[in-house]
Protein backbone atom coordinates (compact mmCIF):
# COMPACT_ATOMS: atom_id res chain seq x y z
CA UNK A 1 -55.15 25.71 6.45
CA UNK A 2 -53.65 27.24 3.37
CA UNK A 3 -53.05 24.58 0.29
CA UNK A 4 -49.58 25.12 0.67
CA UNK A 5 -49.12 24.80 4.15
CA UNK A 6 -50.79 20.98 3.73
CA UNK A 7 -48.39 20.44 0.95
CA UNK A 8 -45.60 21.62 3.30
CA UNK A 9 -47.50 19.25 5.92
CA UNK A 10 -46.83 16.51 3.64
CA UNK A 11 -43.89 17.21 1.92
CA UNK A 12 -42.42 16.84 5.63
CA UNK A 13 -43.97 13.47 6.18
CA UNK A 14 -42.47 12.19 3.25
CA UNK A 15 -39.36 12.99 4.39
CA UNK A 16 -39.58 11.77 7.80
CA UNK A 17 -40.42 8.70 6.30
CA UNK A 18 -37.92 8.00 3.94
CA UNK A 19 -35.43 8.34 7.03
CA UNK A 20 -36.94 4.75 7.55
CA UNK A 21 -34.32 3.50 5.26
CA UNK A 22 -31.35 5.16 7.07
CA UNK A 23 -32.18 3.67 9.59
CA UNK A 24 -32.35 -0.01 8.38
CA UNK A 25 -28.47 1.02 6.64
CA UNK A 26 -27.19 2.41 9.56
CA UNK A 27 -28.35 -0.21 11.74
CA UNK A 28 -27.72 -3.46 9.97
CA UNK A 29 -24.15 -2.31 9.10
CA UNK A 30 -23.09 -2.13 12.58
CA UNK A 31 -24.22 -6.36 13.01
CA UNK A 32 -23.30 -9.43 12.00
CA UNK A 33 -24.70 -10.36 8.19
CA UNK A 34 -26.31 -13.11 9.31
CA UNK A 35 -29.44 -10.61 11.18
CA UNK A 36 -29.56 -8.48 8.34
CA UNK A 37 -32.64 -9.67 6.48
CA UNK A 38 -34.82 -10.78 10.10
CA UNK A 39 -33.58 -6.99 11.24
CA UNK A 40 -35.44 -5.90 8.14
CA UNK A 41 -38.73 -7.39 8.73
CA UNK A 42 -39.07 -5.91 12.21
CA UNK A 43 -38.63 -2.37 10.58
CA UNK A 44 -41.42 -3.20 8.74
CA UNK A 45 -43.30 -4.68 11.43
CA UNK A 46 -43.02 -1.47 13.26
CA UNK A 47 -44.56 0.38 10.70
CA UNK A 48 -47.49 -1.71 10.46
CA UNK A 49 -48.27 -1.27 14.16
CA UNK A 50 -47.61 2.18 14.73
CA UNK A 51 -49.54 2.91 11.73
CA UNK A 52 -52.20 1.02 13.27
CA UNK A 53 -51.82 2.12 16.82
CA UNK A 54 -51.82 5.67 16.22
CA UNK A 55 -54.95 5.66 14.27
CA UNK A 56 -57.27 4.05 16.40
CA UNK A 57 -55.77 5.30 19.73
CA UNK A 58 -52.40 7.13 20.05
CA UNK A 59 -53.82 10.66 17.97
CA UNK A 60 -56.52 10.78 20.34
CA UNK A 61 -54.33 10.58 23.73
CA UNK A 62 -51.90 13.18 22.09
CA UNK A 63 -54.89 15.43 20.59
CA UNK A 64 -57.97 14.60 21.81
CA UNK A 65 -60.14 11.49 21.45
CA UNK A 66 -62.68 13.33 19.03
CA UNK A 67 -60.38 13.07 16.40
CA UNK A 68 -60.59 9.00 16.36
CA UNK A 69 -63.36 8.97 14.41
CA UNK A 70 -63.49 11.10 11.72
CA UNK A 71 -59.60 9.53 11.57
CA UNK A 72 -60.93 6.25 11.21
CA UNK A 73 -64.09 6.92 8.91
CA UNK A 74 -62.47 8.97 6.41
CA UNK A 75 -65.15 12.06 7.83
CA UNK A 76 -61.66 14.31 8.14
CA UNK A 77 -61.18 18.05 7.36
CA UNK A 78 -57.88 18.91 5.66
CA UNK A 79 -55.99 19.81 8.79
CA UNK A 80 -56.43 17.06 10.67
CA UNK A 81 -55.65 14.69 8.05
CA UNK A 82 -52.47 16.72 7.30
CA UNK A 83 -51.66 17.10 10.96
CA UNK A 84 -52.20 13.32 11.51
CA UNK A 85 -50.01 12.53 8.25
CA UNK A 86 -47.26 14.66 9.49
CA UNK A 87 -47.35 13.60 13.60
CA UNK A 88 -47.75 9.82 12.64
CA UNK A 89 -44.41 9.90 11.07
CA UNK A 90 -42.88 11.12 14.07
CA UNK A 91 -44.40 8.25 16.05
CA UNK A 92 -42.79 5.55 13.65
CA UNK A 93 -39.30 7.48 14.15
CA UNK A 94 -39.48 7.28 17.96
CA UNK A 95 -40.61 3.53 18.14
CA UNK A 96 -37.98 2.68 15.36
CA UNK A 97 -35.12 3.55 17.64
CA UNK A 98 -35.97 0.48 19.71
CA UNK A 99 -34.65 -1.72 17.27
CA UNK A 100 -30.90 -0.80 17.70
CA UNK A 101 -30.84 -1.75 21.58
CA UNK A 102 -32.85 -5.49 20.54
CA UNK A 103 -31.32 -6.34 17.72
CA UNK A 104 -29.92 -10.15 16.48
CA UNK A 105 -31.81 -11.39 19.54
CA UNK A 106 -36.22 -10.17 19.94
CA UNK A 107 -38.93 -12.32 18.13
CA UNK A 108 -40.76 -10.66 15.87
CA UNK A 109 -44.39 -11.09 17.79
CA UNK A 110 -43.37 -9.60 20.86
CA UNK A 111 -41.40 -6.96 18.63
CA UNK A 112 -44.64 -5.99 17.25
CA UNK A 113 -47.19 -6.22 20.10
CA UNK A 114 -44.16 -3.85 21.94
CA UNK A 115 -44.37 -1.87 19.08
CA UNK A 116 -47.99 -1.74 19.07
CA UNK A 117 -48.25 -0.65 22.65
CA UNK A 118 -45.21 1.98 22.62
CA UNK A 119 -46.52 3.57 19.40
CA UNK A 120 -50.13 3.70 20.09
CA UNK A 121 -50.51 4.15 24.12
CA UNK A 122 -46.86 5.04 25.72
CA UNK A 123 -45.69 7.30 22.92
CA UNK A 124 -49.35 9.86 22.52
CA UNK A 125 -48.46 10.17 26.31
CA UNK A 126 -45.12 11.58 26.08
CA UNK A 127 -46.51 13.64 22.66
CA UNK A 128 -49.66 14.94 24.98
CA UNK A 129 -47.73 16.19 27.42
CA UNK A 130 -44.92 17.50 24.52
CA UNK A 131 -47.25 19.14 22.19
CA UNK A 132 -50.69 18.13 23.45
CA UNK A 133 -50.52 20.88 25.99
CA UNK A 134 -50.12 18.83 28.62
CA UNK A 135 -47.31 20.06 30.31
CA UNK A 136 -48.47 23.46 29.78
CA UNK A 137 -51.66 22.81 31.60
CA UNK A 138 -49.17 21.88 34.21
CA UNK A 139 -47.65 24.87 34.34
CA UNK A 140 -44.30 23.73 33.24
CA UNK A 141 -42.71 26.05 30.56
CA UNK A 142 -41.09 23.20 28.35
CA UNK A 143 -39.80 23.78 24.63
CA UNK A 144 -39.29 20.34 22.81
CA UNK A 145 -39.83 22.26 19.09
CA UNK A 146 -38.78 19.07 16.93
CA UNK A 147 -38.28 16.28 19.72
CA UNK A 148 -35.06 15.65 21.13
CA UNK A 149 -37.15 14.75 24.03
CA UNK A 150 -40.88 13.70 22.90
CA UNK A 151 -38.65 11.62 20.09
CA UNK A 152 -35.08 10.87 20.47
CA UNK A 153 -34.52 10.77 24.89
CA UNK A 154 -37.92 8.67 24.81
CA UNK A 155 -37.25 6.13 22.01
CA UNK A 156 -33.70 5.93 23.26
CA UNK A 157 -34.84 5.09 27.20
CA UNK A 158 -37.70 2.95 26.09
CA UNK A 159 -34.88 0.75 23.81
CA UNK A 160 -32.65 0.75 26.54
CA UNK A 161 -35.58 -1.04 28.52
CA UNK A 162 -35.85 -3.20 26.24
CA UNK A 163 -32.91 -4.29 25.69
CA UNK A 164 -32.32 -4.42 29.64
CA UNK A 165 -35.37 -7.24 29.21
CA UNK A 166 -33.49 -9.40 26.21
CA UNK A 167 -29.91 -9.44 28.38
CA UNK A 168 -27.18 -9.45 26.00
CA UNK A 169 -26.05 -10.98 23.09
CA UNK A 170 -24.79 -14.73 24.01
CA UNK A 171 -21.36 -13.44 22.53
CA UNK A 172 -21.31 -10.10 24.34
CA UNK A 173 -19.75 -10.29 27.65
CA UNK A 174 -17.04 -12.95 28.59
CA UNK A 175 -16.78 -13.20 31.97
CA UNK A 176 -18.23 -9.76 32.61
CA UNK A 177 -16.19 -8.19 30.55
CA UNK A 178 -17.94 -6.94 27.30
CA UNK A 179 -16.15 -7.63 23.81
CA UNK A 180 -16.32 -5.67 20.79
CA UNK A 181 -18.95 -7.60 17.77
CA UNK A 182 -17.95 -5.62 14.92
CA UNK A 183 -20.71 -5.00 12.41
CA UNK A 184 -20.31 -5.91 8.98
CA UNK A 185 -20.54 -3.91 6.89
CA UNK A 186 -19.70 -0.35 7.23
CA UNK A 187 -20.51 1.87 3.97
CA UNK A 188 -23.93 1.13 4.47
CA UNK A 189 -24.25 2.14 7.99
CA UNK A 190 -22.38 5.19 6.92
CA UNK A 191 -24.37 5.97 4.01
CA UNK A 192 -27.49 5.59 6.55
CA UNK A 193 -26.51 8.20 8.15
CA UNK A 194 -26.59 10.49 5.53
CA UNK A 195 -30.19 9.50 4.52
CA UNK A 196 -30.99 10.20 8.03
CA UNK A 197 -29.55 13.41 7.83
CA UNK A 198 -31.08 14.68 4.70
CA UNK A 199 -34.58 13.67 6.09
CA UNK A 200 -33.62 15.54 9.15
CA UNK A 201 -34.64 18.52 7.16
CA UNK A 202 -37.87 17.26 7.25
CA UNK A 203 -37.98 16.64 10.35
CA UNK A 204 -36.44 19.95 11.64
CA UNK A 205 -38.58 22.54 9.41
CA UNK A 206 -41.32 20.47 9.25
CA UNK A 207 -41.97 21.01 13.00
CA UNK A 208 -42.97 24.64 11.83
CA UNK A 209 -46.49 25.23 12.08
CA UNK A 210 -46.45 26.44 8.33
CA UNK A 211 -44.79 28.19 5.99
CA UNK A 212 -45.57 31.86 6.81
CA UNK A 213 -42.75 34.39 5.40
CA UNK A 214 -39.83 32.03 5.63
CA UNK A 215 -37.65 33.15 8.09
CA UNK A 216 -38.74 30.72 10.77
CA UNK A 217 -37.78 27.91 8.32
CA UNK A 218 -34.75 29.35 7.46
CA UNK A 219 -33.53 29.50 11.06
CA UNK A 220 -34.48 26.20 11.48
CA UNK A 221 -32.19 24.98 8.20
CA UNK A 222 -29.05 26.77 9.24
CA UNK A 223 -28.95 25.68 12.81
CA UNK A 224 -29.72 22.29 11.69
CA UNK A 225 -26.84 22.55 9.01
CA UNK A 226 -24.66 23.72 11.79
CA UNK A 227 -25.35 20.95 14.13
CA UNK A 228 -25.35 18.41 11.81
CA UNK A 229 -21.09 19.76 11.63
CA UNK A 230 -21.17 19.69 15.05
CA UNK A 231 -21.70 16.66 15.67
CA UNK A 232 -19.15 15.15 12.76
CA UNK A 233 -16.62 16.94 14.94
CA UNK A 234 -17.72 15.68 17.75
CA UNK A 235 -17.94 12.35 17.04
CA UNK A 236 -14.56 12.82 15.44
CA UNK A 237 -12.29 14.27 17.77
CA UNK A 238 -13.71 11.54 20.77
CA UNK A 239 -13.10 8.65 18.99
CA UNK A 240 -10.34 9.36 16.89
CA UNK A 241 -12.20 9.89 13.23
CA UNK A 242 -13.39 6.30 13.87
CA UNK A 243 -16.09 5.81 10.58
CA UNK A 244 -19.02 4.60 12.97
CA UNK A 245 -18.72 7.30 15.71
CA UNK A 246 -17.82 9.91 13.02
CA UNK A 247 -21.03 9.42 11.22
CA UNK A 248 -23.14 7.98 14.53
CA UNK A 249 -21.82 12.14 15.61
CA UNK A 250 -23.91 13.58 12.61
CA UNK A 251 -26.55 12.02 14.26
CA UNK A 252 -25.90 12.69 18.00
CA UNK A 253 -25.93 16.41 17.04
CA UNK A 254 -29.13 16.23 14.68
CA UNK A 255 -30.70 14.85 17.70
CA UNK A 256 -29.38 17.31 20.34
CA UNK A 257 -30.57 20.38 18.18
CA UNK A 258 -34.52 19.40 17.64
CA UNK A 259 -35.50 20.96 20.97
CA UNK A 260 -34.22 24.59 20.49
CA UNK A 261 -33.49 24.48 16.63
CA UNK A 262 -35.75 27.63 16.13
CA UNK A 263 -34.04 29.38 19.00
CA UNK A 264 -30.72 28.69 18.43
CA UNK A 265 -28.19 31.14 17.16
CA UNK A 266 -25.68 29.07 14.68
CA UNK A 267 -23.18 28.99 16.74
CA UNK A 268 -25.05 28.16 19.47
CA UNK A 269 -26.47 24.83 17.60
CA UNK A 270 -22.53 24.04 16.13
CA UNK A 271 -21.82 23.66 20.58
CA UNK A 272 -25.03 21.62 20.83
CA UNK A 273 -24.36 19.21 18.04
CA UNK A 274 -20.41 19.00 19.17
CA UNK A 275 -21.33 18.14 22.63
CA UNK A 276 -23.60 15.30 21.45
CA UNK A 277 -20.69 14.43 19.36
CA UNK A 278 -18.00 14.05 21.86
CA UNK A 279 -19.64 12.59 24.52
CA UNK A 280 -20.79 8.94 22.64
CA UNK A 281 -17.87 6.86 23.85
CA UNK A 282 -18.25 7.54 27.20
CA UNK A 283 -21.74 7.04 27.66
CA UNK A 284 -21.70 3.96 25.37
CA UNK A 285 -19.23 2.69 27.66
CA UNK A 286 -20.90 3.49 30.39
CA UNK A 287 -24.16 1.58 29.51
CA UNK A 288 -22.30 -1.33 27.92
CA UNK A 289 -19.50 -1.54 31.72
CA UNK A 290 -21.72 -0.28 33.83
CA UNK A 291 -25.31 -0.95 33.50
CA UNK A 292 -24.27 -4.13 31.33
CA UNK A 293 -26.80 -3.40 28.52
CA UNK A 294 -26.24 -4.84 25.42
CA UNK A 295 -27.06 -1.89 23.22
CA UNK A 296 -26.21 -2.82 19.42
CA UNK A 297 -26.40 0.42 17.48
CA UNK A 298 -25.47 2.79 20.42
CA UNK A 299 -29.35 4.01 20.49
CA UNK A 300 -28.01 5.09 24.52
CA UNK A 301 -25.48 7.63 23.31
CA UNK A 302 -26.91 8.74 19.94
CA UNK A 303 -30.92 9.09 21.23
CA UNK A 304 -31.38 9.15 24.87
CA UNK A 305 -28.19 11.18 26.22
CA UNK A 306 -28.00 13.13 23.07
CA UNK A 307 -32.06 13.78 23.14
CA UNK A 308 -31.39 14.85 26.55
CA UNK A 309 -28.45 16.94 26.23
CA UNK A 310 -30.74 18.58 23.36
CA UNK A 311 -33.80 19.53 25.70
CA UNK A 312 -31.37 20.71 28.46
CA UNK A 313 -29.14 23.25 25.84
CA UNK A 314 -32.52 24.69 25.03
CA UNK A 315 -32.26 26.32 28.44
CA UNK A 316 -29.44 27.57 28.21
CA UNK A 317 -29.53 31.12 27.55
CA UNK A 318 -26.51 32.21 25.54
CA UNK A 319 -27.12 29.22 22.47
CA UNK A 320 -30.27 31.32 21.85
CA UNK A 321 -31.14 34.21 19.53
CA UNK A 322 -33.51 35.27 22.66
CA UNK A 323 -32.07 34.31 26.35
CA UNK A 324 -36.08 34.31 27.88
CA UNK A 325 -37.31 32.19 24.95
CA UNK A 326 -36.97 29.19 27.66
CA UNK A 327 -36.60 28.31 31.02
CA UNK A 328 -34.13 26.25 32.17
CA UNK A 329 -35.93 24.70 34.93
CA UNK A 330 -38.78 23.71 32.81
CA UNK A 331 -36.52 21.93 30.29
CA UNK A 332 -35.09 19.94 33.71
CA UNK A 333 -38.32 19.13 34.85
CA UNK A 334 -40.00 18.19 31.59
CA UNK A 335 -36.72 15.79 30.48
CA UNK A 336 -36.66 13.91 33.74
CA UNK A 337 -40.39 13.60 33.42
CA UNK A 338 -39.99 11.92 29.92
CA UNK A 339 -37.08 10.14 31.11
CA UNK A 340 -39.51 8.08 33.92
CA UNK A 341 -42.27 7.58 31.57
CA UNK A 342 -40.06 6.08 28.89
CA UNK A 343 -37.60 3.99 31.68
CA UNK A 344 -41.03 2.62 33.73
CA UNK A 345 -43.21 2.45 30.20
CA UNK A 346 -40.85 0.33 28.73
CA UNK A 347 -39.30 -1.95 31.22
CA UNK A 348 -43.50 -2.80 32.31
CA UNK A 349 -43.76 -3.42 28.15
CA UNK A 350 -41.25 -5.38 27.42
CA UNK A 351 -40.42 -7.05 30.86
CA UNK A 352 -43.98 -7.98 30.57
CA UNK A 353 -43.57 -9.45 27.29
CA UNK A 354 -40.88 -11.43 27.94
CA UNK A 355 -42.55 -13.27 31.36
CA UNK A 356 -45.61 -13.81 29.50
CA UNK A 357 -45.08 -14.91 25.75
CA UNK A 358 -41.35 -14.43 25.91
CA UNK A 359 -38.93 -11.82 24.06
CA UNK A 360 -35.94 -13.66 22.83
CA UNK A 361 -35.07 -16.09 19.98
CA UNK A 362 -33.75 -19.44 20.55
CA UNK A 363 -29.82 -20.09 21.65
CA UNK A 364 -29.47 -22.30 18.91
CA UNK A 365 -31.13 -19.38 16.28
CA UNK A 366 -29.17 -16.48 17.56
CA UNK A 367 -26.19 -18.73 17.28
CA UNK A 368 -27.07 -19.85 13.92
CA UNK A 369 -28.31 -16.09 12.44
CA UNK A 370 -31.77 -15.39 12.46
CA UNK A 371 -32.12 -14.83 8.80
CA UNK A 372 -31.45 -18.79 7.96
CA UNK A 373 -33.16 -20.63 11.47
CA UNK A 374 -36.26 -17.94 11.32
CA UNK A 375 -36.52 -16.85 8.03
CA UNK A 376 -34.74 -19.54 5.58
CA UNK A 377 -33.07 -16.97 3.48
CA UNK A 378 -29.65 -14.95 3.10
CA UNK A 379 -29.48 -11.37 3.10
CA UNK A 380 -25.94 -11.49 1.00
CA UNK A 381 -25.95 -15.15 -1.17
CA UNK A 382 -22.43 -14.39 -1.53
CA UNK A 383 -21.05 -15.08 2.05
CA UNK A 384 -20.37 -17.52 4.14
């Protein structure tokens, strides 16, 4: 491996993680002030155990268990220490999804032994099968090139589980009928959605397995760029330029593109991101009527439908520069295949959890805000 292909390596890591701290804006402004701070401290927490999971087990179910050592010992070539710097990151963003469906209502142990578990066993399973070769031993022709299936239709299930295990907020449904909590706060979300997005860059070329002439990364940019548009017009035109969708939209169709984004023409990845725009308020209401999931920051429409929209459009022949890049049957097969692992992986998890050492905070706490009954501090000293 070339010098500059590790700094490439790296330079993608970095920004993979610094879309941590979209995702703590964009999250904690769509719920109530009074979570903000707690809601900070398990995006930390998550860190910590993926970190830790993925070391000491999660590379070596994706990759191969020979790597563990040298991982652990320090005994590491160049490659796979920039391979394991780069795929890590990856990890975190999957397992950080989970937080939108649980959030203002999961105890931070159980957050981070499910964290632990999703990020270092459930996760490396999805990855070995994604990029592991796993479904190609299979003999399933599946293209997930940046993860809108092995990241986004995963972490979006699994916190869908999850939050299937918590139940609702106490304030969320009135007889049966679900009621709107408005978050508080939305700038910030906003403007975490626009950190997300520029580390999506990251995220998008960095899935290139180096830097070669340039034109791979290129194509990966523009359709990116063009999805990205997508989705704001997506998100726009269903709900009626409403701020959260609008910008939730940039999102959706960030997430749709990462399985085809290097086979995409642009046009073809503007139609990707704009269907993972438009359809967010009908599957949110779908989860939140229908399945009666309390799912905070709309992780359903934005990472599991969208993810899954993604890996299906990467089938489809006419969005791509070459129509027998991918098979459409493959991309069926391998999405419904992720879809089970994450749905039975993470209702086992966290239903476990919560009949053992239990998931949820107090009634009195969650009715108080978990940043003064858990954590004895404010996020804003300035409210109420």
């Amino acid at each position: 491996m070339s010098g500059l292909d590790v700094f490439f390596f790296l330079w993608a890591a970095s920004l993979i993680f610094f879309m941590k701290a979209g995702f703590v804006a964009l999250e904690i402004g769509q719920f109530s002030h009074k979570n903000a701070a707690y809601h900070c401290v398990l995006k930390l927490v998550d860190l910590l155990a993926v970190f830790l999971g993925y070391l000491v087990i999660g590379y070596g179910i994706s990759y191969g268990f020979e790597n563990i050592v040298p991982l652990i010992t320090g005994t590491f070539n160049v490659e796979l220490g920039a391979w394991w710097m780069k795929m890590v990151m990856f990890a975190a963003a999957a397992v950080t999804i989970i937080t939108g469906g649980v959030a203002e209502r999961i105890k931070i142990l159980p957050y981070f032994i499910g964290a632990l578990l999703v990020g270092g066993i459930l996760y490396p399973i999805v990855e070995h099968l994604v990029w592991g070769g796993g479904f190609a031993s299979l003999g399933i022709p599946f293209a997930d090139y940046a993860g809108s299936g092995a990241v986004h239709l995963f972490g979006g299930l699994v916190g869908l589980a999850a939050a299937w295990a918590l139940g609702p907020r106490l304030r969320k449904y009135i007889n049966g009928v679900p009621q709107a909590l408005p978050g508080h706060n939305i700038p910030i979300a906003v403007l975490g959605a626009f950190i997300l997005a520029f580390g999506w860059y990251g995220f998008n070329i960095g899935s290139a397995s180096g830097v070669g002439n340039g034109l791979e990364l290129v194509q990966v940019a523009i359709a990116t760029t063009m999805a990205l548009a997508g989705g704001i017009a997506g998100g726009a035109l269903s709900s009626r330029n409403d701020p959260l969708y609008t910008a939730n939209g940039m999102c959706a169709g960030l997430v749709a593109v990462c399985s085809g984004v290097n086979l995409y023409t642009p046009i073809g990845a503007l139609v990707v991101g704009l269907l993972a725009g438009l359809q967010q308020p009908y599957t949110y209401k779908f989860i939140e009527e229908k399945l009666k999931i309390d799912d905070v920051c709309a992780i359903g429409p934005v990472h599991a439908m969208s993810g899954f929209i993604g890996v299906i459009c990467a089938g489809i022949p006419f969005l791509l520069r070459d129509p027998s890049a991918t098979s459409f049957v493959g991309q069926v097969i391998g999405a419904i295949v992720i879809a089970l692992i994450a749905i039975i992986g993470g209702v086992i998890i966290y239903k476990g959890l919560d009949l053992t050492i239990g998931l949820r905070v107090s009634e009195k706490a969650e009715k108080d805000g978990l940043d003064e009954s858990v954590l004895h501090v404010r996020a804003y000293s300035e409210m109420d």
